[in-house]
Protein backbone atom coordinates (compact mmCIF):
# COMPACT_ATOMS: atom_id res chain seq x y z
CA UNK A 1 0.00 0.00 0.00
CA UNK A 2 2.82 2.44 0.73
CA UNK A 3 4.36 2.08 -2.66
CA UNK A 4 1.24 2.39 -4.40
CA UNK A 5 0.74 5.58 -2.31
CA UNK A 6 4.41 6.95 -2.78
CA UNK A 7 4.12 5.90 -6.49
CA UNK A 8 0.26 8.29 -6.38
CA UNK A 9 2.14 11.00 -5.06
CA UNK A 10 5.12 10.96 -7.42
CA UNK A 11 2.07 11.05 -10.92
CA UNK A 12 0.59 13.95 -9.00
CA UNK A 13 3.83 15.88 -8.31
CA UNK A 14 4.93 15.90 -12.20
CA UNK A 15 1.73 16.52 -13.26
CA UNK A 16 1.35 19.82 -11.31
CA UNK A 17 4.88 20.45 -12.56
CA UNK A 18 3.98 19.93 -16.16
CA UNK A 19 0.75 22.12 -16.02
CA UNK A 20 2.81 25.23 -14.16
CA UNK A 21 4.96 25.33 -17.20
CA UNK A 22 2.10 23.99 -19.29
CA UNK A 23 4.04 21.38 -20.51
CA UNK A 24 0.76 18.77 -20.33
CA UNK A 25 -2.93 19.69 -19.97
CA UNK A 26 -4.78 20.04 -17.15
CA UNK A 27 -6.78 16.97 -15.56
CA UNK A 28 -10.03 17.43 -14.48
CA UNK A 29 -10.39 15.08 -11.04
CA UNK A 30 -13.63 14.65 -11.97
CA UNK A 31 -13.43 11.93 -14.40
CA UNK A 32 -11.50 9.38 -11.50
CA UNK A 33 -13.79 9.17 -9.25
CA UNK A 34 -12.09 6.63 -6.76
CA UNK A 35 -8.88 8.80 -6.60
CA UNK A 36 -8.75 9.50 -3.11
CA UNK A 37 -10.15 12.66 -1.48
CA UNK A 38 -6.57 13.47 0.15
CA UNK A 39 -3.16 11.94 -0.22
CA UNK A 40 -0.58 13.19 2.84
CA UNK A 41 2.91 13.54 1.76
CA UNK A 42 6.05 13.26 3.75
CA UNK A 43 5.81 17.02 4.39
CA UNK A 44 2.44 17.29 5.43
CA UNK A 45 1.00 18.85 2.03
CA UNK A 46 -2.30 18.34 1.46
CA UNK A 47 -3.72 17.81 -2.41
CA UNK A 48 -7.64 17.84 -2.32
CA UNK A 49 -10.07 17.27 -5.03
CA UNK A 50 -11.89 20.67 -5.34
CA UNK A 51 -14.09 22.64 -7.78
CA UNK A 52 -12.02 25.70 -9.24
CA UNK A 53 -14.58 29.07 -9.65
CA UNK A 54 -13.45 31.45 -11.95
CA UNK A 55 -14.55 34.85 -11.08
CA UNK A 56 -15.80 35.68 -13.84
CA UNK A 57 -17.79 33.12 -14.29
CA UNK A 58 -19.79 34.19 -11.26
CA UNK A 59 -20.01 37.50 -12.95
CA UNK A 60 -21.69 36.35 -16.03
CA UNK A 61 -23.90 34.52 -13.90
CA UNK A 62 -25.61 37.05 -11.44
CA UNK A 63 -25.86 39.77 -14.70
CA UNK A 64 -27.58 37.02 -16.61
CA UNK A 65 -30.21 36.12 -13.93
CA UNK A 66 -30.38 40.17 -12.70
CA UNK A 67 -30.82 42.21 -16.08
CA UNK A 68 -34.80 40.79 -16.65
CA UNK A 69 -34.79 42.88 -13.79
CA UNK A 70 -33.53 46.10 -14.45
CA UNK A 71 -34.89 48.57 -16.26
CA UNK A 72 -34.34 52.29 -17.59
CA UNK A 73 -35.96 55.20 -16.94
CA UNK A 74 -36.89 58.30 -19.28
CA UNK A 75 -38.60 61.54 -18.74
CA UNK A 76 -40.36 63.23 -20.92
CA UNK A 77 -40.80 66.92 -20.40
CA UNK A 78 -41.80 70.30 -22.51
CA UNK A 79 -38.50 72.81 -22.41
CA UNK A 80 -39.39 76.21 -23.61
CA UNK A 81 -36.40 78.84 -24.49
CA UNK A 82 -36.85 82.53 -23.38
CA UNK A 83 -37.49 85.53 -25.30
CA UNK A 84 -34.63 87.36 -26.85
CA UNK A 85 -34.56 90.46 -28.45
CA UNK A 86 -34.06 90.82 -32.18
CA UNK A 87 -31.99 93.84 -33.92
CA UNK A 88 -33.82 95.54 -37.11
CA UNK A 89 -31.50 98.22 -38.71
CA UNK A 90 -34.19 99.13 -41.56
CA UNK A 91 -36.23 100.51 -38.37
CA UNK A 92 -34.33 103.38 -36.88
CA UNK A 93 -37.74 104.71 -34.57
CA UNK A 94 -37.87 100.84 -32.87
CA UNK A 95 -34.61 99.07 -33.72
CA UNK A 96 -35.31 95.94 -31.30
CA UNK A 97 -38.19 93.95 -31.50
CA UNK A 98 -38.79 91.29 -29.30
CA UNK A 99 -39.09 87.24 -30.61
CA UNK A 100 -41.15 84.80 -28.35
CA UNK A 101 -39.48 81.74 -27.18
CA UNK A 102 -40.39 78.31 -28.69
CA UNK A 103 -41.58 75.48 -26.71
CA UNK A 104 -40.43 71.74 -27.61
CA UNK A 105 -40.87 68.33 -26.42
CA UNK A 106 -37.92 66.76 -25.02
CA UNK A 107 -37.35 62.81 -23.86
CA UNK A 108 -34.54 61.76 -22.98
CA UNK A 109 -33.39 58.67 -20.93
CA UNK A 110 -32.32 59.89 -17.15
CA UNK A 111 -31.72 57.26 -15.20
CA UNK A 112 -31.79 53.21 -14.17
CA UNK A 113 -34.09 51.10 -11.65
CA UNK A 114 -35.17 47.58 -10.91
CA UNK A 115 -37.99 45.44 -10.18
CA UNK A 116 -39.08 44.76 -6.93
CA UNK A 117 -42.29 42.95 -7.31
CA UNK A 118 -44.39 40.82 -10.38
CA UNK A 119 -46.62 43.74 -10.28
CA UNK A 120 -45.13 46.47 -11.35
CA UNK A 121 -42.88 47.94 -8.84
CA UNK A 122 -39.73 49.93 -9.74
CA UNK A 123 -37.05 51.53 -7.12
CA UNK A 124 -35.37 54.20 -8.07
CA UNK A 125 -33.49 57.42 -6.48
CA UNK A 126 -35.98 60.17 -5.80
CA UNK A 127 -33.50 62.46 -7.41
CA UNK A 128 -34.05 60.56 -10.99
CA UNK A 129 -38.22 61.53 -10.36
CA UNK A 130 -37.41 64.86 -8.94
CA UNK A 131 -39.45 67.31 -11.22
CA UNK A 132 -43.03 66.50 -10.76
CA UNK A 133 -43.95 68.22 -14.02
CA UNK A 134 -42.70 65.93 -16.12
CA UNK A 135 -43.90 62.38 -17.12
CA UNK A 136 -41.62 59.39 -16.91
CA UNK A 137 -41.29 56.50 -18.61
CA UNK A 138 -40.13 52.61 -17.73
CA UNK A 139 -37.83 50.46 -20.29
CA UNK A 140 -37.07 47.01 -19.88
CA UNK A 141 -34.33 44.82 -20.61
CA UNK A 142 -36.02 43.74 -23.75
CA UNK A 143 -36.91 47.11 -25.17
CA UNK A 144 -40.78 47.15 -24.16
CA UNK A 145 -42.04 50.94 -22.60
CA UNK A 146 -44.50 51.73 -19.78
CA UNK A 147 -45.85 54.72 -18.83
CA UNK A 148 -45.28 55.35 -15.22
CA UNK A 149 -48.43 55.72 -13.72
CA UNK A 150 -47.52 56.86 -9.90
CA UNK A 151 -44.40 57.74 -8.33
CA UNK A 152 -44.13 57.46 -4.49
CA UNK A 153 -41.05 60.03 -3.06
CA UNK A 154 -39.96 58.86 0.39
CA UNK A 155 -39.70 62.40 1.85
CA UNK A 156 -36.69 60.85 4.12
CA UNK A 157 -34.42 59.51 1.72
CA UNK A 158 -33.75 59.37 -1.99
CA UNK A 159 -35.92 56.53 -2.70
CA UNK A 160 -38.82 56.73 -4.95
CA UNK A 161 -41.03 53.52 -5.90
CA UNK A 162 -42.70 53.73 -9.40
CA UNK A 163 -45.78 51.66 -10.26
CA UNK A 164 -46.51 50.59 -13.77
CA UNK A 165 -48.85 48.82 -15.79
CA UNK A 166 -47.37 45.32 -15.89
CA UNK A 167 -48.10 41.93 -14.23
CA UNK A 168 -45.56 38.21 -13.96
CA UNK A 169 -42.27 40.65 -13.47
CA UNK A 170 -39.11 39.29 -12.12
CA UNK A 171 -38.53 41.33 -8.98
CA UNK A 172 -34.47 41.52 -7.92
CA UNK A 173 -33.46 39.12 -5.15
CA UNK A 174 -32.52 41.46 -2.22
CA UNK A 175 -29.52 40.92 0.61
CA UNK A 176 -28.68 42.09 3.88
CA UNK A 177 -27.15 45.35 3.61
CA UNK A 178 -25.62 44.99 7.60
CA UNK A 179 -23.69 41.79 6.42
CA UNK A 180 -21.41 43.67 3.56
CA UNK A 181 -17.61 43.29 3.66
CA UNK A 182 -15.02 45.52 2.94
CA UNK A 183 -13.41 43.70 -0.37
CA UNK A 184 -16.09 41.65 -1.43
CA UNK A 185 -17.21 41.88 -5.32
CA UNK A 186 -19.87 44.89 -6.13
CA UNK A 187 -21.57 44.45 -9.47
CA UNK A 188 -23.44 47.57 -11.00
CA UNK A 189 -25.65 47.11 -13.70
CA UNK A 190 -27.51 50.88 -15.35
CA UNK A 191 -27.82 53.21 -18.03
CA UNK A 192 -24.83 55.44 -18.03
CA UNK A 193 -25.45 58.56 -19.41
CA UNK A 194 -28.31 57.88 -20.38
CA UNK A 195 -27.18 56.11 -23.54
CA UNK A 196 -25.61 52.89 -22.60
CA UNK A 197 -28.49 50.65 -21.13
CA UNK A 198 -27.53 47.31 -19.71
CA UNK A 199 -24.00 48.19 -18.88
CA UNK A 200 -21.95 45.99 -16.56
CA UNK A 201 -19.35 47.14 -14.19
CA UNK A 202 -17.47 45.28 -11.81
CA UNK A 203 -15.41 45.94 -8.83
CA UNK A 204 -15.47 45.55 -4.83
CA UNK A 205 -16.75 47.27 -2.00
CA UNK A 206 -14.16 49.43 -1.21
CA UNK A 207 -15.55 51.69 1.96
CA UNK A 208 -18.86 51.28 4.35
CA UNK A 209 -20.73 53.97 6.60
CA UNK A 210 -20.17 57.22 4.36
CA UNK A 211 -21.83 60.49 4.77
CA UNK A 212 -22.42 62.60 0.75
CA UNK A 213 -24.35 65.02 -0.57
CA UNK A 214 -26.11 63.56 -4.18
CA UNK A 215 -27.58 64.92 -6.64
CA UNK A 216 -28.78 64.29 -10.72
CA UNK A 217 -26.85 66.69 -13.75
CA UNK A 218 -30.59 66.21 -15.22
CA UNK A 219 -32.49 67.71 -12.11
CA UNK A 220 -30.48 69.69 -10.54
CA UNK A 221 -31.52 68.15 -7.18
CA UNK A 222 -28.93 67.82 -4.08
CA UNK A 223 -29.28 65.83 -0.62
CA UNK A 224 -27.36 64.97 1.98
CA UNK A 225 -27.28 61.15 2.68
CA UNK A 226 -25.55 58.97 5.44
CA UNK A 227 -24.23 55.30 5.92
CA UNK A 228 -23.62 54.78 2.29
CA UNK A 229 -21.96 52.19 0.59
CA UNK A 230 -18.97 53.14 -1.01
CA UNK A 231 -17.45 51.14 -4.22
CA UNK A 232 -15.06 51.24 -7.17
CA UNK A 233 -17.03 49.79 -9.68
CA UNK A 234 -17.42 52.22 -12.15
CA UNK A 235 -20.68 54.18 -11.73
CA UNK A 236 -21.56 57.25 -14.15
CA UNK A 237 -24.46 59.97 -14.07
CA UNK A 238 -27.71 57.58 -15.62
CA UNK A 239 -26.77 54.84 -13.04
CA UNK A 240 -28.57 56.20 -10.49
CA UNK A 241 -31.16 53.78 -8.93
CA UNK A 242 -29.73 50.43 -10.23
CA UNK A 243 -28.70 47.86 -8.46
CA UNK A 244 -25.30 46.78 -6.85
CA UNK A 245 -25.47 43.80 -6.91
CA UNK A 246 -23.21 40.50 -4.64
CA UNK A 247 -21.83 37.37 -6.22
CA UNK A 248 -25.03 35.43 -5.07
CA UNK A 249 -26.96 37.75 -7.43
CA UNK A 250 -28.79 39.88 -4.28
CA UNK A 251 -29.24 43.82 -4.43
CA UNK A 252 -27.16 44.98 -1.85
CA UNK A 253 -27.79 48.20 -2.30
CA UNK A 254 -28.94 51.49 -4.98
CA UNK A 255 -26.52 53.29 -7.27
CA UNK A 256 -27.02 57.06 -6.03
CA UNK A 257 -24.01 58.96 -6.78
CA UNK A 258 -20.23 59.47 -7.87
CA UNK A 259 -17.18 61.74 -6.46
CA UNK A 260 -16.63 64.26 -9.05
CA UNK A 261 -13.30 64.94 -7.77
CA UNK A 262 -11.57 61.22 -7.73
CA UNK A 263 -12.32 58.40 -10.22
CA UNK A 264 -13.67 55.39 -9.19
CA UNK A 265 -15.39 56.10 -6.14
CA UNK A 266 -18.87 55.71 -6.53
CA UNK A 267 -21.92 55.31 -3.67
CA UNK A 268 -24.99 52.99 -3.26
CA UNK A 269 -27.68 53.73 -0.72
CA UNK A 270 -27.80 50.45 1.59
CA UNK A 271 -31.01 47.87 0.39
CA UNK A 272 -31.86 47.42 3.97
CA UNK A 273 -33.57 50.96 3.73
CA UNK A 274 -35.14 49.80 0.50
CA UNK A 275 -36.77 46.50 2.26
CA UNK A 276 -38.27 49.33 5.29
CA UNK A 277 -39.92 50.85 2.76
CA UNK A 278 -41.09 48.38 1.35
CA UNK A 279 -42.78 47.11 4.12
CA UNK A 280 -44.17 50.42 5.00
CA UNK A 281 -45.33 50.54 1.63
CA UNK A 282 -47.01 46.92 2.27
CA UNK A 283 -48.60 47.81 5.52
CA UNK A 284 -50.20 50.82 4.51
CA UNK A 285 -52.07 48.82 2.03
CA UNK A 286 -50.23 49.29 -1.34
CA UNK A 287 -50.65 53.00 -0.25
CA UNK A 288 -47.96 56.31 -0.76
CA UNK A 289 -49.10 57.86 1.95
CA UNK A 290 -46.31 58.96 4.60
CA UNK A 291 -47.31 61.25 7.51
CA UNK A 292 -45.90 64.48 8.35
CA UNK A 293 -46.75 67.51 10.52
CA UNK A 294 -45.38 70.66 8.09
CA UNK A 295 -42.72 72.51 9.42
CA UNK A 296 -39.20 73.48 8.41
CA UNK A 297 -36.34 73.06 11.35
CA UNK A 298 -33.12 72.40 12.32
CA UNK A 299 -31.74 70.72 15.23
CA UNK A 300 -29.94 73.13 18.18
CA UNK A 301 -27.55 70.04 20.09
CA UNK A 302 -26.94 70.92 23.39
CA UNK A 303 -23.79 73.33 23.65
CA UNK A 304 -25.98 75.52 21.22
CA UNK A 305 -28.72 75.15 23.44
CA UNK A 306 -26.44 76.10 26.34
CA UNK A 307 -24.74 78.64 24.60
CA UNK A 308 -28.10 80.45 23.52
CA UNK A 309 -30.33 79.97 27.10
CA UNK A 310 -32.38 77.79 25.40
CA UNK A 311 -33.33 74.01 25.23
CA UNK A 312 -32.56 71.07 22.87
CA UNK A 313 -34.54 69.83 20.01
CA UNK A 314 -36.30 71.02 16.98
CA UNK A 315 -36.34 74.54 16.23
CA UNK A 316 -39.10 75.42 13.66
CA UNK A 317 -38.17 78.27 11.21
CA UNK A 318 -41.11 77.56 9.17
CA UNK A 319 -44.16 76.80 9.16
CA UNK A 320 -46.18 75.35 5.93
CA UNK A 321 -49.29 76.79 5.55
CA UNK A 322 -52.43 74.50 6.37
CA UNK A 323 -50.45 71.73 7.07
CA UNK A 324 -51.06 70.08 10.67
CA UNK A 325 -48.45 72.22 12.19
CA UNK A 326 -50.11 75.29 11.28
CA UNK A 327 -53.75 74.33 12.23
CA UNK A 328 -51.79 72.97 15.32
CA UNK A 329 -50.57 76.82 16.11
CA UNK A 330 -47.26 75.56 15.98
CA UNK A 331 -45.12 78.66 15.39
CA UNK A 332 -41.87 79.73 13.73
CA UNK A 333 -39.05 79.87 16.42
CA UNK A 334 -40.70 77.03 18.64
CA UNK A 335 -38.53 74.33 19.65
CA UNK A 336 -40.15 70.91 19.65
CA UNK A 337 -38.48 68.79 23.07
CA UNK A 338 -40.55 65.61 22.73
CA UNK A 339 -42.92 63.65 20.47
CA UNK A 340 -45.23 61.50 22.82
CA UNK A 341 -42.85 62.11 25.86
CA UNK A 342 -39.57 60.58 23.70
CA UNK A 343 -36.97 63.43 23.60
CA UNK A 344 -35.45 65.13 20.13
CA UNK A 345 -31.42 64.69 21.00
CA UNK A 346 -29.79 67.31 19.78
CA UNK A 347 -27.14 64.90 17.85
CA UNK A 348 -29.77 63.74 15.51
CA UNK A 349 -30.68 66.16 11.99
CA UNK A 350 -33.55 63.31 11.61
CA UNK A 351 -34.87 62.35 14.85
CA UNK A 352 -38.05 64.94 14.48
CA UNK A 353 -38.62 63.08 10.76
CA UNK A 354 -37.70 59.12 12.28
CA UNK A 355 -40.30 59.56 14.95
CA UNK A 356 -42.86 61.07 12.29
CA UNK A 357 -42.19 58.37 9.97
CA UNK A 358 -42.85 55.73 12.07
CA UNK A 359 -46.56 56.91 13.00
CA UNK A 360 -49.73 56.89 10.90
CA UNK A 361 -51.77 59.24 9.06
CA UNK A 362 -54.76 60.64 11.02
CA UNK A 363 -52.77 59.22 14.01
CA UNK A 364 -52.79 62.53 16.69
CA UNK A 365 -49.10 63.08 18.30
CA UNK A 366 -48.47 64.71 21.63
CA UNK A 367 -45.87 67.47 21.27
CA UNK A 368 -44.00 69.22 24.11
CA UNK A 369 -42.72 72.55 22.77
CA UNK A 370 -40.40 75.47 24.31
CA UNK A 371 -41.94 78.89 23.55
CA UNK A 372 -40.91 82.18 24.48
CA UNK A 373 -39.15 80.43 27.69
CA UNK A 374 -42.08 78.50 28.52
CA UNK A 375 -43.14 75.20 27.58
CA UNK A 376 -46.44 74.24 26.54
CA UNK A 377 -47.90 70.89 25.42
CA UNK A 378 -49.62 70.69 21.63
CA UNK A 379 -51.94 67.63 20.36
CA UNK A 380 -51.49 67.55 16.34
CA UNK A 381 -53.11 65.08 13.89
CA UNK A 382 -51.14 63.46 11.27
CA UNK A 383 -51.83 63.78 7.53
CA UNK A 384 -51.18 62.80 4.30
CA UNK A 385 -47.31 63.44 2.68
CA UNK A 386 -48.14 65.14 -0.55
């Protein structure tokens, strides 16, 4: 047995030396199937049978299986250029005349997004669906347009869900955001500039927990987002709201924005914000609706509040007209201390808008307010996001 072993060892030894220098082909394993599992050598090397997988293999696999589900999306839009005055030198009494501008249609596509459920269901950054005067349209990976019908803007973050007219989708497989590692392999599949649908770009997660301000070259629209994924798969304006995507094929999180100052450093809002809304969205009934009380504010922490006599919280510099706030008597320069007795810290910009979230429209909140050095107590009923 131990020269039948040493004589085992010996094949296996100048075959890996002929295939390093390529001198003989490879040998699939596979094909001698009572070679055993392990053979220990003198020096306590260990040659197993094992199944090689090629990375990019894996990549063709997850874009094969994800690109059903993603989709571009196009707005469509009337752009009108402004009047401009016109010289006539045969009229010396009125020389300038002034010419109307024209109006003209213009489509163009913006952005990316992907599926999320069989009926209809896009995600997408809110900053692709910014301009609610225009009408936006839905393209899928094989060519066929919707008309988006109704676009949902979470008023917290730059998420928007889009519904359309369409029924046996593929929705996206999503991950677990809180489980990402720095290194692993990112995937991001969009539209670049608009132009390039279905492009693939491939790279690794290369930071976690970021804090940016994004933003679309088509709207004009800028927000300040936290915990974002950061990666160095290449990401370009029209990518915003696809997918980056894991080796298993799982969203992981939303293509939002790109450094313009460095090259490749691009940022993906975490999916695990995506799935919240989605249940939100699920147990409100398939509705939009996301309560809020109508005021403007920002947060005094509390060596402001020390520094200024005054207490921590909210303080309100405007009020929206007939929103709850205002039938409320909320006023500007208020500072909103608690929501049902649970304290605004002064460390969180969106404690106020968390708490808010989480309640229901035509739910009534208790508010405990510093005015004018006093502090009163304010009942206010929920309504309707708009």
């Amino acid at each position: 047995m131990k020269k039948i072993l040493l004589f085992m060892a010996t094949v296996i030894i100048i075959i890996a030396a002929g295939q390093s220098y390529n001198l003989i082909p490879k040998i699939n394993f596979d094909n001698f199937p009572n070679l055993p599992k392990k053979i220990q050598l003198r020096n306590d090397q260990v040659f197993e049978k094992q199944t090689v997988v090629y990375e990019e293999s894996i990549i063709t696999k997850v874009v094969e299986e994800a690109l059903p589900s993603v989709v571009t999306i196009g707005i469509s839009k009337t752009a009108s250029t402004g009047d401009y005055l016109e010289i006539d030198p045969f009229n010396p009494y009125s020389p300038f005349r002034q010419i109307p501008g024209s109006k003209k249609k213009v489509e163009q596509n913006i952005g990316s997004g992907f599926i999320i459920s069989k009926e209809g269901l896009i995600i997408t950054n809110k900053h692709v669906v910014a301009d609610t005067s225009a009408s936006y349209k839905v393209i899928d990976n094989s060519n066929k347009k919707y008309d988006v019908e109704k676009i949902y803007r979470d008023p917290l973050n730059d998420l928007a869900i889009l519904k359309i007219n369409a029924s046996n989708l593929k929705p996206l497989s999503l991950g677990d955001s809180s489980k990402i590692k720095l290194g692993q392999i990112a995937i991001a599949i969009g539209t670049p500039l608009g132009e390039f649908t279905n492009t693939v770009t491939q790279g690794i997660v290369s930071g976690l927990g970021r804090g940016i301000n994004a933003g679309s070259p088509f709207e004009g629209y800028v927000e300040k987002l936290d915990n974002i994924i950061q990666t160095d798969a290449a990401i370009n304006p029209g990518n915003s709201g696809g997918p980056l995507l894991n080796s298993k094929g799982q969203a992981i999180g939303i293509n939002t924005a790109i450094a313009q100052e460095g090259q490749n450093i691009g940022f993906a809002l975490p999916i695990n914000l995506v799935k919240d809304l989605i249940d939100k969205f699920n147990k409100n009934g398939g509705s939009f609706e996301r309560p809020y009380i109508g005021i403007r504010y920002k947060i005094i922490d509390k060596q402001t509040a020390i520094l200024n006599d005054v207490v921590e919280g909210a303080y309100v510099t405007e009020v929206i007209e007939d929103s709850p706030a205002h039938k409320a008597d909320i006023q500007e320069e208020d500072i909103i201390m608690e929501v049902n007795g649970e304290k605004i810290k002064g460390d969180d910009d969106q404690g106020l808008a968390k708490m808010i979230s989480d309640k229901k429209v035509g739910e009534t909140v208790s508010l405990r307010i510093w005015r004018n050095k006093e502090v009163i107590n304010v009942k206010l009923s929920l309504e309707a996001y708009q």
